[in-house]
Protein backbone atom coordinates (compact mmCIF):
# COMPACT_ATOMS: atom_id res chain seq x y z
CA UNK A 1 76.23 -62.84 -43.20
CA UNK A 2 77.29 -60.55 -45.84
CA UNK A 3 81.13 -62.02 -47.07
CA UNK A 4 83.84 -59.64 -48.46
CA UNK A 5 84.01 -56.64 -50.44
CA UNK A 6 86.46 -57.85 -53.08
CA UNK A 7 86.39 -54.20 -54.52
CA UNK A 8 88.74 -52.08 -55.88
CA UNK A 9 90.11 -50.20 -52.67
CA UNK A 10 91.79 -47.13 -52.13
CA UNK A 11 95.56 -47.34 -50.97
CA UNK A 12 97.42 -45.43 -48.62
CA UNK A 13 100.59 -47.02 -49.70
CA UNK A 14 101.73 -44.24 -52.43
CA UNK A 15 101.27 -41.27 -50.26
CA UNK A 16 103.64 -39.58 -47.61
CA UNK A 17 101.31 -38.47 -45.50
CA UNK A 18 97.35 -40.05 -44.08
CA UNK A 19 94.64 -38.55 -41.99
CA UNK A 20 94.40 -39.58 -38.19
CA UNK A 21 92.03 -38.50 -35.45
CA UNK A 22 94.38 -36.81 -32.86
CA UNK A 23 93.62 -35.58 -29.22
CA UNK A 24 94.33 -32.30 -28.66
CA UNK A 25 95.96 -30.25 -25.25
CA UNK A 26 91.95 -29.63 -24.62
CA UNK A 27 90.89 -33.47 -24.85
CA UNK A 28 89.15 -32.48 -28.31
CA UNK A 29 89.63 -34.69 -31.28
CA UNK A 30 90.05 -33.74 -34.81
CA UNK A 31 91.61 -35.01 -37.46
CA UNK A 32 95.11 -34.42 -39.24
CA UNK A 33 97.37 -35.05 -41.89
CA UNK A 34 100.34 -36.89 -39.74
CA UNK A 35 103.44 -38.74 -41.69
CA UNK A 36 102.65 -42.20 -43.40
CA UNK A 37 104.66 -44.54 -40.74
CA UNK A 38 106.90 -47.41 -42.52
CA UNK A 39 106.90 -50.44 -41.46
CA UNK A 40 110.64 -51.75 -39.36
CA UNK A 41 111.89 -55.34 -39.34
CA UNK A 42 109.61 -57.84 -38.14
CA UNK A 43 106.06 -55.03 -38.71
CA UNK A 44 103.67 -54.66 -41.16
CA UNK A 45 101.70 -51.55 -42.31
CA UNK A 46 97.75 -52.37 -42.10
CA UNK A 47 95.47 -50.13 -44.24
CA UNK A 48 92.73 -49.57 -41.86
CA UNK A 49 88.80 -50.41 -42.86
CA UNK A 50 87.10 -49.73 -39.72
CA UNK A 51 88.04 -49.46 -36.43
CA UNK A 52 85.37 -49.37 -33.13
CA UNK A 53 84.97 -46.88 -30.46
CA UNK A 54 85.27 -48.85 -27.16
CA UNK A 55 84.43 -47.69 -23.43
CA UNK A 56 87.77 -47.55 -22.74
CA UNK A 57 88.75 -45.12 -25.22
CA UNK A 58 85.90 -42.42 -23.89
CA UNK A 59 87.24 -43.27 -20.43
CA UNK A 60 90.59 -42.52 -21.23
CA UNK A 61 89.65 -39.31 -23.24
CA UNK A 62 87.67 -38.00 -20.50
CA UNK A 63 90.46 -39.13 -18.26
CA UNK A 64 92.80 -36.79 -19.55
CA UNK A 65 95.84 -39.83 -19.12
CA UNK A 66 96.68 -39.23 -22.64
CA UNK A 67 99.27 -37.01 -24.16
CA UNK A 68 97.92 -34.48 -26.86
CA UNK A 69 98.69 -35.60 -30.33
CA UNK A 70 97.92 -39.60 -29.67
CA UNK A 71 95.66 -41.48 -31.67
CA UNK A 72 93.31 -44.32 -30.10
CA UNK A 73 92.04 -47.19 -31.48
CA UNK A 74 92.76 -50.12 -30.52
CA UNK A 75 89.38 -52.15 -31.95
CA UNK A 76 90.36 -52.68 -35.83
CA UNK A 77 90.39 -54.32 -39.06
CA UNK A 78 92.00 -53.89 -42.63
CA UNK A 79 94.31 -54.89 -45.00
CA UNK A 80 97.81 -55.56 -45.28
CA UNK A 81 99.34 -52.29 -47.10
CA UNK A 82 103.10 -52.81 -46.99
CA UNK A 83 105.82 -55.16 -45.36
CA UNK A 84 108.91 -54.66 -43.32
CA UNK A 85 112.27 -56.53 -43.19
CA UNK A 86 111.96 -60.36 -42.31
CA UNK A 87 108.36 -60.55 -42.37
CA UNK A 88 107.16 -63.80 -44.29
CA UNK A 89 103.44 -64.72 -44.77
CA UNK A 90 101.87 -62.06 -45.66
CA UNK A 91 100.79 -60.28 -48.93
CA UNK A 92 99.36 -56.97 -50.32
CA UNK A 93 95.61 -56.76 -49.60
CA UNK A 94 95.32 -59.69 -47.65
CA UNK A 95 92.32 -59.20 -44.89
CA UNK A 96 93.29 -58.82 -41.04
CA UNK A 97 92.60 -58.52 -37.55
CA UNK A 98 94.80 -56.94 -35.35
CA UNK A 99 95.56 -58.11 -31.64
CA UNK A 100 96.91 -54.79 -30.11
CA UNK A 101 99.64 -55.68 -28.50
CA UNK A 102 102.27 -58.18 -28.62
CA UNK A 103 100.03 -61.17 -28.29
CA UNK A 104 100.97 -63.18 -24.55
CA UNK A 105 99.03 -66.02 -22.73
CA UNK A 106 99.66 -64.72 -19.42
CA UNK A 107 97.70 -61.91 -17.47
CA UNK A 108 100.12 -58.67 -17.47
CA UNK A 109 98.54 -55.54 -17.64
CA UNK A 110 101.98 -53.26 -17.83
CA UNK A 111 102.71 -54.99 -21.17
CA UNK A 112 99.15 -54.05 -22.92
CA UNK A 113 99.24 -50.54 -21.41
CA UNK A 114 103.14 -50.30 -22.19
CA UNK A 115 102.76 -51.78 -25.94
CA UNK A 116 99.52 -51.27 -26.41
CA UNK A 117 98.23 -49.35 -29.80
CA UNK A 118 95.81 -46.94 -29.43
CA UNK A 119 96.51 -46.93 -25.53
CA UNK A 120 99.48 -44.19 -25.62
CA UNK A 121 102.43 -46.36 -26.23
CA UNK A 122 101.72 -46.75 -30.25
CA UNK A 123 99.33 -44.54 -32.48
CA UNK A 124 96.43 -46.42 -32.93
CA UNK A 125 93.32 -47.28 -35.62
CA UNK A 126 91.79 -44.42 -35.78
CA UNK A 127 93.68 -43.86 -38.34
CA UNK A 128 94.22 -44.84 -42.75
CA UNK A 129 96.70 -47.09 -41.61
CA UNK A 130 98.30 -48.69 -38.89
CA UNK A 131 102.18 -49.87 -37.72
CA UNK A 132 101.94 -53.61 -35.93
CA UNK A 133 104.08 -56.45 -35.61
CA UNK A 134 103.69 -59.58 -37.97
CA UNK A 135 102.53 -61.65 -34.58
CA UNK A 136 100.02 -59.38 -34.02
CA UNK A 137 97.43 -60.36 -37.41
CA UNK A 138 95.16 -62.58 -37.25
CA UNK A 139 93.99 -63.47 -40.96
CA UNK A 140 89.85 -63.44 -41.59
CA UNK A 141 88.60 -65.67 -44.03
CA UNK A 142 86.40 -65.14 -47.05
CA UNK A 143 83.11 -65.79 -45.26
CA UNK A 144 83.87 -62.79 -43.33
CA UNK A 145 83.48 -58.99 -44.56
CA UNK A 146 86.85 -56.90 -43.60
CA UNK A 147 84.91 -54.23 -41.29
CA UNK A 148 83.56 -56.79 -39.17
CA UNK A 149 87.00 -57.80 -38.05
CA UNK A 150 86.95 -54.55 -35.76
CA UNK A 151 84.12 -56.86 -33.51
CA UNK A 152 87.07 -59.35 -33.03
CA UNK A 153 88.38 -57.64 -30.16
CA UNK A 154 85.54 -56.62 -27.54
CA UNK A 155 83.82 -59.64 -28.45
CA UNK A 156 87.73 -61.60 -27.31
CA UNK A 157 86.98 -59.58 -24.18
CA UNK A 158 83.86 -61.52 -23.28
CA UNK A 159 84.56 -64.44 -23.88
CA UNK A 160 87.88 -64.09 -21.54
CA UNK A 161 85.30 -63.01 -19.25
CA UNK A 162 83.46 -65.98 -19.36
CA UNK A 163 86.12 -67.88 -19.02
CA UNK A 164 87.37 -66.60 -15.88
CA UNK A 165 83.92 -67.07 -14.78
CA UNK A 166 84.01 -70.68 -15.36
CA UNK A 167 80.46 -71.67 -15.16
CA UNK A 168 79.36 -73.73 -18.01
CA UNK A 169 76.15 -73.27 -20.56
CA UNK A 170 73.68 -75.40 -18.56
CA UNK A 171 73.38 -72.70 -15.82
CA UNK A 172 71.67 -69.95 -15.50
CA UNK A 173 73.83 -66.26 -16.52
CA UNK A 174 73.17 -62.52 -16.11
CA UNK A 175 75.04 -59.69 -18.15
CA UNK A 176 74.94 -56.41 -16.16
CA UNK A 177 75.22 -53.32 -18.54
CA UNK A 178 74.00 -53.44 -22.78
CA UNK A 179 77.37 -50.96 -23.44
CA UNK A 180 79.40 -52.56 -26.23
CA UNK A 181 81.24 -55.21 -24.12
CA UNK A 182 77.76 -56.09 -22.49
CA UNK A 183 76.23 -56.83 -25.61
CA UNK A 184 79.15 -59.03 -26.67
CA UNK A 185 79.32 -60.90 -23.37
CA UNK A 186 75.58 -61.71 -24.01
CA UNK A 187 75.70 -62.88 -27.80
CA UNK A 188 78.93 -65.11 -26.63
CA UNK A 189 77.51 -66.61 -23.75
CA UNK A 190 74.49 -67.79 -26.28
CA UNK A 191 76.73 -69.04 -28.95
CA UNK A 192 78.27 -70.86 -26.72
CA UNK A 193 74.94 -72.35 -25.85
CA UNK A 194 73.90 -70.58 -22.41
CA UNK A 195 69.50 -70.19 -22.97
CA UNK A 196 68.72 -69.37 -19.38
CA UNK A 197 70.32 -65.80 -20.28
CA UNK A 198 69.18 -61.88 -19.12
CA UNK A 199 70.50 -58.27 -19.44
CA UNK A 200 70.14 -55.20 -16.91
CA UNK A 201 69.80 -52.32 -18.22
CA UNK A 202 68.13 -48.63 -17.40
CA UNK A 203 68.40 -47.21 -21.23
CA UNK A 204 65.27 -48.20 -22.16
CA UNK A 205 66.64 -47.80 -25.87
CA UNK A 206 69.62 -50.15 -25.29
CA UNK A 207 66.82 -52.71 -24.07
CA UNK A 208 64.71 -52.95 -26.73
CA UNK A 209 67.71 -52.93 -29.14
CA UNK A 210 68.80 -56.32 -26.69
CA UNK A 211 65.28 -57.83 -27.43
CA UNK A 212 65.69 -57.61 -31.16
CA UNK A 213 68.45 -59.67 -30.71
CA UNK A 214 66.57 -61.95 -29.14
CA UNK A 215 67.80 -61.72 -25.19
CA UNK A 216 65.39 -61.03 -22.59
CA UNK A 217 66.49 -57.54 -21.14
CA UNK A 218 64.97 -55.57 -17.79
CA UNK A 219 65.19 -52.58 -15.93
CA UNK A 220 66.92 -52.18 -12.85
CA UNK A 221 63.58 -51.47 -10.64
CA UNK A 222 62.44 -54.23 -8.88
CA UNK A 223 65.76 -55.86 -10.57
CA UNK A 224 66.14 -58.89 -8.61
CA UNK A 225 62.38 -60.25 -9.40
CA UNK A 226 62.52 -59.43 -12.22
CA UNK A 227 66.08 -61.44 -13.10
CA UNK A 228 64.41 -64.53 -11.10
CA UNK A 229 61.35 -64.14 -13.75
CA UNK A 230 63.37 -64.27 -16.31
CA UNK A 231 65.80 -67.43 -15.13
CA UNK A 232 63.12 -69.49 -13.01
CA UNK A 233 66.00 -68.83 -10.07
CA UNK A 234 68.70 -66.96 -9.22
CA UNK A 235 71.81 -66.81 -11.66
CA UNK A 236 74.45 -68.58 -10.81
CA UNK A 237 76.90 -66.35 -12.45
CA UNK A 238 76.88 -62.56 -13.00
CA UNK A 239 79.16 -60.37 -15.54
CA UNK A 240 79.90 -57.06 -14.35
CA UNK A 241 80.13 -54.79 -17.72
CA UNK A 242 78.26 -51.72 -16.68
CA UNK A 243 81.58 -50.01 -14.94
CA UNK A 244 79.42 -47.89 -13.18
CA UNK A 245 79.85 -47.80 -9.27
CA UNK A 246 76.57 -49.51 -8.61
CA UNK A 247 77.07 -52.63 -10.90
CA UNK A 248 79.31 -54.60 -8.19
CA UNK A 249 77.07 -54.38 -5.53
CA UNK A 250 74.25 -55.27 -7.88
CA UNK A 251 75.94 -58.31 -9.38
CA UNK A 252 76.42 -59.43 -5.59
CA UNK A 253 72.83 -59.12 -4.68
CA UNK A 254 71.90 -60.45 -7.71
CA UNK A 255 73.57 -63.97 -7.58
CA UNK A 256 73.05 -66.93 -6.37
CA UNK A 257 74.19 -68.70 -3.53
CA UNK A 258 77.91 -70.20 -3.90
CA UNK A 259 77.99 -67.88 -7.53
CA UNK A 260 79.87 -66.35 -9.31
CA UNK A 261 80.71 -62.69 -10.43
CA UNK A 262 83.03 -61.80 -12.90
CA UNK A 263 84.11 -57.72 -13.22
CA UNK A 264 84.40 -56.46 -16.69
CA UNK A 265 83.69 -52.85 -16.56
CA UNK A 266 86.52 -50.49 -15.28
CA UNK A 267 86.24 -48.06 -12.37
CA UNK A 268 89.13 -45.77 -11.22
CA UNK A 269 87.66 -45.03 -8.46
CA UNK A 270 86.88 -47.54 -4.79
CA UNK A 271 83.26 -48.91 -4.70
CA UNK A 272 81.15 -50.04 -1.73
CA UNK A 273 80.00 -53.74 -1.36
CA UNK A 274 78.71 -55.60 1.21
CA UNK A 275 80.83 -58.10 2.51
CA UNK A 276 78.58 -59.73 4.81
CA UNK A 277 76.59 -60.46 1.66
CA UNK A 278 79.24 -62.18 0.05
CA UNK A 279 80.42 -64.20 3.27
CA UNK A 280 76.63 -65.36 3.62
CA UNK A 281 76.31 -66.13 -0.04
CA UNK A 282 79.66 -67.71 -0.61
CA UNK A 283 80.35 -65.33 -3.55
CA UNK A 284 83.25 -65.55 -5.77
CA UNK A 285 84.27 -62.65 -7.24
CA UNK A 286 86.69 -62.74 -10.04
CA UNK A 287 87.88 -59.74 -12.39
CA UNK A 288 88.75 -59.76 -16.09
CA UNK A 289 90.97 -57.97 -18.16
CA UNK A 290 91.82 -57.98 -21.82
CA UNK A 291 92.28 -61.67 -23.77
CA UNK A 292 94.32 -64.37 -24.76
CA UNK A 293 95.49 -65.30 -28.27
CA UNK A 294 93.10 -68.33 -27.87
CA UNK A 295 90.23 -65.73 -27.22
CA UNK A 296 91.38 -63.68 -30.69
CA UNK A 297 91.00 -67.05 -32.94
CA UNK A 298 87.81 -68.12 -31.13
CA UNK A 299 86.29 -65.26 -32.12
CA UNK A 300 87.21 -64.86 -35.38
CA UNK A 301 85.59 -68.46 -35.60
CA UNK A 302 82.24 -67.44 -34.21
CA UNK A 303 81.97 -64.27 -36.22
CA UNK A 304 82.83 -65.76 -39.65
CA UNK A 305 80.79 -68.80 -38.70
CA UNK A 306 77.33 -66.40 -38.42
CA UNK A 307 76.62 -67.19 -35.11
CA UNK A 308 77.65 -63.36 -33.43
CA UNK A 309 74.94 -61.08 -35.48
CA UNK A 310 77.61 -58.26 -36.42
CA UNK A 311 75.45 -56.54 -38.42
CA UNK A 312 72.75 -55.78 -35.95
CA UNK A 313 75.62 -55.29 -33.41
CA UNK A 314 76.97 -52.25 -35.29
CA UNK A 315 74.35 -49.10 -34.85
CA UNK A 316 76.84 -46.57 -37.06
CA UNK A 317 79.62 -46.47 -38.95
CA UNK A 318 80.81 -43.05 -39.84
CA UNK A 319 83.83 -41.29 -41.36
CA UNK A 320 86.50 -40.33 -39.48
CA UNK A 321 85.63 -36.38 -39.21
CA UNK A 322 82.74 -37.69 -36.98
CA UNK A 323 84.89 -38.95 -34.77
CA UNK A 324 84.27 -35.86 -31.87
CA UNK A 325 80.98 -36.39 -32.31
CA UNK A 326 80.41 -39.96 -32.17
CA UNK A 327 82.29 -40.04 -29.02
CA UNK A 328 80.03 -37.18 -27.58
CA UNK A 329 76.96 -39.88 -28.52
CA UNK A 330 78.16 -42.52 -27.31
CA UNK A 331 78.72 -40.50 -23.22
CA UNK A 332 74.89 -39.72 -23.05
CA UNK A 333 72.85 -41.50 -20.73
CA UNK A 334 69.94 -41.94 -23.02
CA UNK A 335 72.63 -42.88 -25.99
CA UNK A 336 71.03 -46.27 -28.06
CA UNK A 337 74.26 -47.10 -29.96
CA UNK A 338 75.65 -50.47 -29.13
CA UNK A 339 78.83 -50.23 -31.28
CA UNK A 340 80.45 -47.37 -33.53
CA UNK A 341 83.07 -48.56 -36.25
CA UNK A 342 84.71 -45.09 -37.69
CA UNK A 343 86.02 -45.85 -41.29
CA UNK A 344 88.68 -43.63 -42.73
């Protein structure tokens, strides 16, 4: 894996004012020259490098359940640009991560939507730079190039997925979905050492991109043979990351006996499962939702260790006037993009 960029960078930290991807009163987004924030007691100011587009962020777009004038971005990586009051540790330039919220070890949705950047609360990284508290950095070593931090996040996602599935390596796993957070469940489930491994998936594009990464991938006709073909059995633990309202009822009939399956992908809306299914299978189902600091620093770990293939992960990056655009992309049925970084 590439390391760092030890470049001469531009700084945001001499002007007044930065450019930021805004939502406007029609759900558009475009960007605009907003005021430079400053950094308060305890925060630091981080000059962003790249920062992802996640599902979340097209659901809330397309959602309307944000105010015009808020900037998303919540997936991101950069540099430490400026300090506030009391904050020790940390220098000028110094390569971070950013855990978007203030980082807790218990489950508690309110406080991620409620402090969350890039969720409505704070203005997030799509962005040239970024308010967060000091708690919230994670530091990236050398091995690891800057931009690549922005994978930190959805790929913390899966693996606090995996562990609330709680089925170790030596059994058999399916991922349901190649979106973003599919793809990341499936590269952590084999660096943590799962083999018997496969992906559903209708994009036929998204497939093959799956198989270049070396995970078997099928379609979802004739889905359950074909899973058993791939596994020599039944899996005994599915992840739900399609967040379509098919996916849970697939990931039922899909696993095995006395499984497990573990929702990632979000659905406002009810969806229909059979319950006599899961009674006569002696399913657990579990849900998922965000990460734990543990999650952050294991993935940091696995990423500047080699063994998550970034590169091959990330399909575009493109400037921040793209943004409208990317987003557009990324909605399509027959879109092959696994993950988007936007760099200001």
């Amino acid at each position: 894996m590439a390391g760092r960029d030890n470049g001469v960078r531009p700084t945001v930290s001499r002007l007044r004012a930065m450019r930021a991807v805004t939502i406007d009163a029609e759900g558009g987004l475009a960007v605009r020259q907003v005021a430079l924030p400053e950094p308060g007691s305890g925060q630091v100011r981080v000059r962003v490098v790249a920062c992802g587009i996640c599902g979340s962020d097209l659901h809330m777009r397309a959602s309307a359940s944000l105010p015009a004038g808020t900037v998303m971005g919540h997936e991101f990586a950069g540099e430490v640009d400026a300090v506030g009051p009391d904050v020790t540790g940390f220098g000028g330039g110094e390569p971070v991560c950013v855990f978007p919220a203030p980082p807790v070890d218990r489950h508690d949705f309110r406080h991620y939507m409620t402090t969350g950047i890039g969720l409505g609360a704070a203005p997030g990284g799509f962005a040239e730079a970024v308010i967060v508290g000091a708690d919230q950095l994670w530091r990236l070593p050398d091995s690891m190039a800057v931009e690549h931090g922005a994978l930190v996040e959805p790929l913390a996602v899966a693996l606090h997925g995996i562990n609330r599935g709680g089925v170790g390596p030596d059994r058999p796993a399916a991922v349901v979905g190649a979106g973003p957070i599919g793809v990341m469940t499936a590269l952590a489930l084999r660096a943590r050492g799962t083999e018997r491994l496969v992906v559903l998936e209708p994009n036929e594009l998204r497939r093959e991109r799956m198989g270049a990464l070396g995970i078997a991938a099928v379609g979802l006709d004739g889905a359950r043979a074909a899973v058993r073909a791939e596994l020599g059995g039944d899996p005994a633990v599915v992840y739900e990351c399609a967040g379509h309202p098919s996916a849970p009822a697939l990931a039922i009939e899909l696993v095995a006996s006395t499984g497990c399956v573990v929702l990632l992908g979000a659905l406002d809306e009810p969806v229909e499962i059979s319950q006599i299914t899961m009674i006569a299978k002696e399913t657990d189902m579990r849900a998922s939702f965000g990460y734990r600091p543990g999650d952050f620093t294991e993935a940091v770990e696995l990423i500047a260790a080699g063994r998550i293939p970034v590169d091959r992960v990330v399909t575009a990056v493109e400037p921040l006037e793209r943004a409208e655009e990317m987003f557009d992309a990324l909605t399509r049925p027959d879109s092959g993009q696994l993950k988007v970084l936007l760099r200001p």
